[in-house]
C-alpha atoms as a PDB file:
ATOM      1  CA  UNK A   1      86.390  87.209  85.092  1.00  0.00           C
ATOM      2  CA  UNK A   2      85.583  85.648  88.524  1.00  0.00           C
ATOM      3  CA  UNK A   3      86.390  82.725  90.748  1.00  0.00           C
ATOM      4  CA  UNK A   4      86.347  84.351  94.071  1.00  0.00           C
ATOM      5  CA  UNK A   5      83.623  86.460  95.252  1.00  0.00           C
ATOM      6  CA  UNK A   6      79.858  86.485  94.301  1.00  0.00           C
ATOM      7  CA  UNK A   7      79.322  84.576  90.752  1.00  0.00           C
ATOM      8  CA  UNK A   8      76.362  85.628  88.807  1.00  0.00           C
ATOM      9  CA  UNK A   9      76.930  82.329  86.817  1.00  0.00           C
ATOM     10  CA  UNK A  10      77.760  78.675  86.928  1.00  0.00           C
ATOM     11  CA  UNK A  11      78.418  77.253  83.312  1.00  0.00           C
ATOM     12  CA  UNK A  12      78.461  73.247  83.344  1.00  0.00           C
ATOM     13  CA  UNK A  13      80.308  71.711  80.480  1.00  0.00           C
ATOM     14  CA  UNK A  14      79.435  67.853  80.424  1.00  0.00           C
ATOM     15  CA  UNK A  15      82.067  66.293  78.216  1.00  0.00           C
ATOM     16  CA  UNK A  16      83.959  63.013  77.553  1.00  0.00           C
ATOM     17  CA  UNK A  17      86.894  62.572  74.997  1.00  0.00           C
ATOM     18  CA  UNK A  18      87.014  66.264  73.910  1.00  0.00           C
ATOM     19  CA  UNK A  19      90.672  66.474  74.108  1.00  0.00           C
ATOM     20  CA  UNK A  20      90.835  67.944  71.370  1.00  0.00           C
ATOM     21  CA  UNK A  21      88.679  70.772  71.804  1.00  0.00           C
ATOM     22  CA  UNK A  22      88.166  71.942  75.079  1.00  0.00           C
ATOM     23  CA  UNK A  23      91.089  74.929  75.148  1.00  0.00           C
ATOM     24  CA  UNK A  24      89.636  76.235  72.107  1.00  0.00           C
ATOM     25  CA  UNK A  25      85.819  76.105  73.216  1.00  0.00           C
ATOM     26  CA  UNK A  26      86.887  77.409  76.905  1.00  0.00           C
ATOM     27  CA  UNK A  27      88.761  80.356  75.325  1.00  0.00           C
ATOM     28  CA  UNK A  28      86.188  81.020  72.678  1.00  0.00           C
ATOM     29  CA  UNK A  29      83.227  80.889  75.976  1.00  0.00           C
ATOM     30  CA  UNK A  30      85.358  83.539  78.696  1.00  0.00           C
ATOM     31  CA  UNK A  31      85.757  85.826  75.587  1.00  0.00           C
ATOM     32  CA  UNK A  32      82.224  85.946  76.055  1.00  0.00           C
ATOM     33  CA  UNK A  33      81.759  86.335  79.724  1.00  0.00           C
ATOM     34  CA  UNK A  34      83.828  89.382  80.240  1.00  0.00           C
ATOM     35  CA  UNK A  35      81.155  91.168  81.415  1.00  0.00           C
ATOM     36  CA  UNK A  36      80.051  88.699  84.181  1.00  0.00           C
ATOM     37  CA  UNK A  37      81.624  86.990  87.339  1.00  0.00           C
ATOM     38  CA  UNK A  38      81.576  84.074  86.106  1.00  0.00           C
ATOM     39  CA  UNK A  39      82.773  79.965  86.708  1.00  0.00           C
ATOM     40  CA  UNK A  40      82.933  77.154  84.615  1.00  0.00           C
ATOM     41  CA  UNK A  41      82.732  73.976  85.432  1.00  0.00           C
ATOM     42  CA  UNK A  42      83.770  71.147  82.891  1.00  0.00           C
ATOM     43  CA  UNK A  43      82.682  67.651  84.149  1.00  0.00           C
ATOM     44  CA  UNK A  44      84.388  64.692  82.359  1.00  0.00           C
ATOM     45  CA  UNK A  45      81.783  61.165  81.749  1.00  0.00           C
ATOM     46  CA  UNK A  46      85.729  59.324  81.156  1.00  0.00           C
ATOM     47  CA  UNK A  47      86.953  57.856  84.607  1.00  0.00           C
ATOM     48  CA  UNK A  48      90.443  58.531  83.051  1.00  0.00           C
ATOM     49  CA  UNK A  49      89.874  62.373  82.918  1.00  0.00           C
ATOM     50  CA  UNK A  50      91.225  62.605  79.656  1.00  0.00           C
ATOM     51  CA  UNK A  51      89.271  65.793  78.980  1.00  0.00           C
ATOM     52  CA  UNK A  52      90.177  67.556  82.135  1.00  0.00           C
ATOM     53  CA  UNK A  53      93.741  66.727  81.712  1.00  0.00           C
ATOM     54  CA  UNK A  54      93.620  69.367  78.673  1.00  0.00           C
ATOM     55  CA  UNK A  55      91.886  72.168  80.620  1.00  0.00           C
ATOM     56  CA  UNK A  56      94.860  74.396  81.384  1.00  0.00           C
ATOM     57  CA  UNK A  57      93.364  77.264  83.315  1.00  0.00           C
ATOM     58  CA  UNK A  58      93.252  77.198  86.715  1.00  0.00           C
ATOM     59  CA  UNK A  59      90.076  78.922  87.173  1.00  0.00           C
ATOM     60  CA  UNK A  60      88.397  76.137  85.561  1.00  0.00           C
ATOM     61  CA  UNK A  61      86.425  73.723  87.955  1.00  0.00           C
ATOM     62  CA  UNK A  62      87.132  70.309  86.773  1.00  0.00           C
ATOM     63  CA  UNK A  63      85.322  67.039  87.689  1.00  0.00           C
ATOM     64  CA  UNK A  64      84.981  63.233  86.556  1.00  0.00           C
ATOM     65  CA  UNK A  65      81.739  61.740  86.877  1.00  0.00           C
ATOM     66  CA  UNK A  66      80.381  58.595  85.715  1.00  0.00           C
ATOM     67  CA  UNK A  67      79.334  59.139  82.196  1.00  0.00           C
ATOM     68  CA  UNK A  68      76.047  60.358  80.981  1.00  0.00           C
ATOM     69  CA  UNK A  69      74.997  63.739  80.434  1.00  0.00           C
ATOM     70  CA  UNK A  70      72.784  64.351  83.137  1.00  0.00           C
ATOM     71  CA  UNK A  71      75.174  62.456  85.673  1.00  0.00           C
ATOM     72  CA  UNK A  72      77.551  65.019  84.412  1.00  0.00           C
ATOM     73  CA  UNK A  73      75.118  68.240  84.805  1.00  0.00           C
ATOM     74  CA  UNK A  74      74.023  67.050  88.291  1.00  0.00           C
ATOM     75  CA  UNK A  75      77.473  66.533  89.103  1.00  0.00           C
ATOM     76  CA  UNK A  76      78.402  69.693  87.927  1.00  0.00           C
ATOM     77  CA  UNK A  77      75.376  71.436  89.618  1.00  0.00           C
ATOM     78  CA  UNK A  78      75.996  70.187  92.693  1.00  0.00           C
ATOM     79  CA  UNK A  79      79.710  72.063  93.098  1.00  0.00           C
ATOM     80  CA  UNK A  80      78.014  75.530  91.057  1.00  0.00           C
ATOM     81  CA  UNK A  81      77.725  78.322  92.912  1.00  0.00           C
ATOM     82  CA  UNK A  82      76.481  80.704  90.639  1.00  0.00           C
ATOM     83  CA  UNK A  83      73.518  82.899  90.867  1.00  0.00           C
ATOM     84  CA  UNK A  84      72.311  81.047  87.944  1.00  0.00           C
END
């Protein structure tokens, strides 16, 4: 696990109204990534943040952009710094 330091990968998680889900599918995904110095970066399309309100874990990057996926991916993109 990795915030700090050299990350071998940026993971950009456009979302909007996933409330419900996002815990869940950001536990499930760093289960995954033990291997790795990693970051993930969820960017919410809702100007309200509703999904990034959810995200508990600090080491999670979150951001509102204006909705649309690739909006959200360019956002998100723009604040990686991952090796990939």
């Amino acid at each position: 696990m990795s915030i700090a330091g050299n990350i071998d990968i940026s993971i950009i998680i456009p979302v909007i109204r996933e409330e419900k889900y996002i815990e869940n599918a950001l536990e499930q995904l760093k289960a995954r990534l033990s291997r790795c110095r990693w970051e993930i970066i969820v960017v919410d399309g809702d100007e309200q943040g509703g999904t990034i309100a959810a995200v508990t874990d600090p080491l999670i990057k979150s951001l509102v952009s204006p909705a649309g996926r690739s909006l959200q991916m360019n956002t998100g993109a723009a604040a990686a710094s991952g090796k990939i």
